[in-house]
Protein backbone atom coordinates (compact mmCIF):
# COMPACT_ATOMS: atom_id res chain seq x y z
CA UNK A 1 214.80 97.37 114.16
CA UNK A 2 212.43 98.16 116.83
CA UNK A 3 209.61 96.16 118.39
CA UNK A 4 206.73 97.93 116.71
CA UNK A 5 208.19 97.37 113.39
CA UNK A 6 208.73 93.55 113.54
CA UNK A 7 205.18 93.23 115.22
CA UNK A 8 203.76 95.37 112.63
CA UNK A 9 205.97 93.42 110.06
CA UNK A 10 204.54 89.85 111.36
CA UNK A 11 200.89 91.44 110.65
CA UNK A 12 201.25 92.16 107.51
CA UNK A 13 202.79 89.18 106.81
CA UNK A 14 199.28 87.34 108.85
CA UNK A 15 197.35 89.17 106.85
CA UNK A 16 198.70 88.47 103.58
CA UNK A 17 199.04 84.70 103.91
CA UNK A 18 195.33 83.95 102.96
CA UNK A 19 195.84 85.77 99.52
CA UNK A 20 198.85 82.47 98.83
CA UNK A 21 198.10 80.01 96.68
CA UNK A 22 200.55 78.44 95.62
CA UNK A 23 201.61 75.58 97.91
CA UNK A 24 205.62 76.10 97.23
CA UNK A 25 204.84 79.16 98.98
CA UNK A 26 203.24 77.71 101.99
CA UNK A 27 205.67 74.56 102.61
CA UNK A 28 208.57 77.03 102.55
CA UNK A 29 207.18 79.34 105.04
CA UNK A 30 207.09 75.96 106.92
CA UNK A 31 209.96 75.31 106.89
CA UNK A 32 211.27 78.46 108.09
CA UNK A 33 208.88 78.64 110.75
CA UNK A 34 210.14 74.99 112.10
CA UNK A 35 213.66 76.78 111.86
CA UNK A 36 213.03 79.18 113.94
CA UNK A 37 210.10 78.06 116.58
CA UNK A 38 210.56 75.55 119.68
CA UNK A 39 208.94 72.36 118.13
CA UNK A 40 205.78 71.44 119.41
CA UNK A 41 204.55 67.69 120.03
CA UNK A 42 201.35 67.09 117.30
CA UNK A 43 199.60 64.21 118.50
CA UNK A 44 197.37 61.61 115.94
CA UNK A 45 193.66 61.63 116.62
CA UNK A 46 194.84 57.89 117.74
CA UNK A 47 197.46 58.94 119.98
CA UNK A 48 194.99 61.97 121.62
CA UNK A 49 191.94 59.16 122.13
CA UNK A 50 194.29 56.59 123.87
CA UNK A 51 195.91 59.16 126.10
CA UNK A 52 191.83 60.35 127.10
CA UNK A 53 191.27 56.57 127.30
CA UNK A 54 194.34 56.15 130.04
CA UNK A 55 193.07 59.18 131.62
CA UNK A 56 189.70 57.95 132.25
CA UNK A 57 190.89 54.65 133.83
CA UNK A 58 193.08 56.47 135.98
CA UNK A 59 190.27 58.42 137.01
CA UNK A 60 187.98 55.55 137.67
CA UNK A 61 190.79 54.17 139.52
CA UNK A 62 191.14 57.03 141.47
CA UNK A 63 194.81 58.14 140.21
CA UNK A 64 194.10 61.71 140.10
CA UNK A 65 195.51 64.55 142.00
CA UNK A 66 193.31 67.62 143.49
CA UNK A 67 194.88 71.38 142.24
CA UNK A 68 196.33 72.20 145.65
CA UNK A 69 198.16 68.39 145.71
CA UNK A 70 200.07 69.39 142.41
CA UNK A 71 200.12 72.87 143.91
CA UNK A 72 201.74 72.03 146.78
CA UNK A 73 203.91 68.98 144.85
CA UNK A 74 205.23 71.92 142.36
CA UNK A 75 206.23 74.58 145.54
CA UNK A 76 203.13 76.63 144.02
């Protein structure tokens, strides 16, 4: 199978998924899709305010980094 096929494939597929409503449907798409992608860390609303809360202290302490620090700490 070539590229154009599978990307014209995963279209269809995109735009079909709206028209699904039954929720069988959905959850094993899920899980096939968590099969088959790199998993991603999903943060809590809790767990995103407390990191901005730590990251704003750290700024008002001063524990920041310009770009061309981390530029020049990553070989960039």
């Amino acid at each position: 199978m070539n590229t154009i096929s599978l990307e014209a494939r995963k279209r269809m597929i995109a735009e079909n998924l709206p028209m699904v409503d039954d929720s069988s449907v959905i959850e094993q798409i899920e899980i096939i899709l968590k099969n088959f992608t790199p998993s991603v860390k999903r943060f809590t609303i809790e767990e995103l305010e407390e990191r901005a809360l730590k990251s704003e202290k750290a700024i008002k302490k001063g524990q920041l980094y310009t770009i061309n620090e981390v530029r020049n700490k990553l070989g960039l």
